[in-house]
Protein backbone atom coordinates (compact mmCIF):
# COMPACT_ATOMS: atom_id res chain seq x y z
CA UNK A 1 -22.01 -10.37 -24.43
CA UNK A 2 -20.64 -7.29 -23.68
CA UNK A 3 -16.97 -7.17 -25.13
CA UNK A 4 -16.40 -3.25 -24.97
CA UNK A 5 -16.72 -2.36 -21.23
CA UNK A 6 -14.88 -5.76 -20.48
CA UNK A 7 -12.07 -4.51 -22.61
CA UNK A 8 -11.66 -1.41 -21.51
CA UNK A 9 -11.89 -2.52 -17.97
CA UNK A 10 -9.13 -5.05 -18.65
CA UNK A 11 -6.81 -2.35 -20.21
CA UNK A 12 -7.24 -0.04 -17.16
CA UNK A 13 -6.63 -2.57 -15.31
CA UNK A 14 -3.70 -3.40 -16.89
CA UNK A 15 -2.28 -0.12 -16.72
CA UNK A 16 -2.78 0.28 -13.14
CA UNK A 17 -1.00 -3.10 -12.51
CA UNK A 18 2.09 -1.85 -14.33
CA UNK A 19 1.85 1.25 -12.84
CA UNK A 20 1.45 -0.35 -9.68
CA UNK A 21 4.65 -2.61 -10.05
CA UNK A 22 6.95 0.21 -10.96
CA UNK A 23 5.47 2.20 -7.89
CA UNK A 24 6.30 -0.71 -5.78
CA UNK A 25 9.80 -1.01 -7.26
CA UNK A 26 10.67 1.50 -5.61
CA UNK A 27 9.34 5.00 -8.26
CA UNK A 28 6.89 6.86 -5.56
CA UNK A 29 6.99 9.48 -7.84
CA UNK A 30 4.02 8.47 -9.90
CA UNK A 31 1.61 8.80 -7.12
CA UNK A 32 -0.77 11.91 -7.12
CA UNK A 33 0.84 14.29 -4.44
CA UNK A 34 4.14 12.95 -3.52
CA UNK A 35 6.44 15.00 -1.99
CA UNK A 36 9.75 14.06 -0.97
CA UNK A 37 10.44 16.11 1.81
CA UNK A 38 7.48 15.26 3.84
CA UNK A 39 8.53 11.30 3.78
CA UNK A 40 9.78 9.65 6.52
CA UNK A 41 9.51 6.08 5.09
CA UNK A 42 9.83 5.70 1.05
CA UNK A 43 10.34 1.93 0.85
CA UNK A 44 7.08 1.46 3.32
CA UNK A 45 5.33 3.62 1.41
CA UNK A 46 6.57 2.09 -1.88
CA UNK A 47 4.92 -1.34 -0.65
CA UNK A 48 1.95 -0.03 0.64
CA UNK A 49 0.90 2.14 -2.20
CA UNK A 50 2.21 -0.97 -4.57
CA UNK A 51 0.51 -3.38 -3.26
CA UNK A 52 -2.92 -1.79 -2.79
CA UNK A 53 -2.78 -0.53 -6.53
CA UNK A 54 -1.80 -3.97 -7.57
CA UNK A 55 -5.37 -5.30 -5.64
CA UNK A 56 -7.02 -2.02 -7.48
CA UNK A 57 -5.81 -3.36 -10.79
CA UNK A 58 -6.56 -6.95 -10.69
CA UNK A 59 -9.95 -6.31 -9.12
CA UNK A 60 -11.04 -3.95 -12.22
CA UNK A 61 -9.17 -6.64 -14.44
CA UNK A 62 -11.45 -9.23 -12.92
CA UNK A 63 -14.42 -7.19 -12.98
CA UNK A 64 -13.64 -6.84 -16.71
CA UNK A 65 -13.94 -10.26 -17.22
CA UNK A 66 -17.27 -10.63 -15.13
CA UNK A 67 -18.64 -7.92 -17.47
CA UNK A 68 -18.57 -10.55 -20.41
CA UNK A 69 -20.97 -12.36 -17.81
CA UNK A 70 -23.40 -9.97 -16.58
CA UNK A 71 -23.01 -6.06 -17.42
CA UNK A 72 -24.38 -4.42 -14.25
CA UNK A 73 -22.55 -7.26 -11.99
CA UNK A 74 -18.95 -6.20 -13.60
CA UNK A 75 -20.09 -2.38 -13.54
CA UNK A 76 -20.73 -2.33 -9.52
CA UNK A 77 -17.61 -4.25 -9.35
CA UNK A 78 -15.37 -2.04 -10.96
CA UNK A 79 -16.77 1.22 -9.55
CA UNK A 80 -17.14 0.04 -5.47
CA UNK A 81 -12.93 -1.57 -5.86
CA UNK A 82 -11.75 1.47 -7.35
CA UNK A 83 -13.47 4.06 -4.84
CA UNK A 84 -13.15 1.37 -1.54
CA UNK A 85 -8.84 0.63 -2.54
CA UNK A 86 -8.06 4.33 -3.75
CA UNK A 87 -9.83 5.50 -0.63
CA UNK A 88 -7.48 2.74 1.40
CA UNK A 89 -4.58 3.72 -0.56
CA UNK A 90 -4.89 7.38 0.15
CA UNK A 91 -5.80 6.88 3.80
CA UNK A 92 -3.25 4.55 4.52
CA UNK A 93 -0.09 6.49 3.07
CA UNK A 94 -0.30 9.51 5.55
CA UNK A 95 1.32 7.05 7.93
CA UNK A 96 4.50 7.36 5.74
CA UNK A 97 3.82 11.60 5.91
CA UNK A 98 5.01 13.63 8.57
C-alpha cells in the first residue's frame, strides 16, 4: 500500500474543493488572472469556474484513494484530471471576458 501519495492527493484535493466552494460562492478573486474590469458576467463565471474546480478536486481526491489500490493507476489519474479540467476551466472562462 501506498499511504503517502494517497494522502497527499487527498489533501490537495481537499484544498481545491474548498477553494472551489468559496470561488463558487461567489469570491472570483482567487482565480489566477482575474480582473474585474474585463467581466461581463461574475455570477456565470463564479459557477463555471466553481463547479469545474469542484470536479478537479474530487477527481484528485478519488484518484487518491485509487492510489492505495494501484500506484501508477492513481498517478495517471491525478495528473490527466488536473491538466484535462484546468485546461477546461481556463478555456471555458474567456466566455465571461470581454
Amino acid at each position: 500500500m501506498h499511504l503517502l501519495p494517497a494522502i497527499i492527493f487527498v489533501a490537495v484535493g481537499a484544498l481545491v474543493v474548498v477553494l472551489a466552494r468559496s470561488v463558487r460562492e461567489g469570491n472570483v478573486e482567487l482565480l489566477a488572472g482575474y480582473d474585474a474590469t474585463r467581466v461581463t458576467n461574475k455570477t456565470g463565471l463564479a459557477a463555471w469556474a466553481g463547479g469545474n474546480l469542484l470536479m478537479l478536486g474530487y477527481g484528485q481526491m478519488l484518484a487518491g484513494l485509487l492510489t492505495c489500490i494501484h500506484i501508477e493507476t492513481g498517478a495517471v489519474l491525478f495528473f490527466f484530471s488536473t491538466l484535462i479540467l484546468v485546461a477546461r476551466t481556463a478555456l471555458g472562462s474567456l466566455r465571461f471576458y470581454r
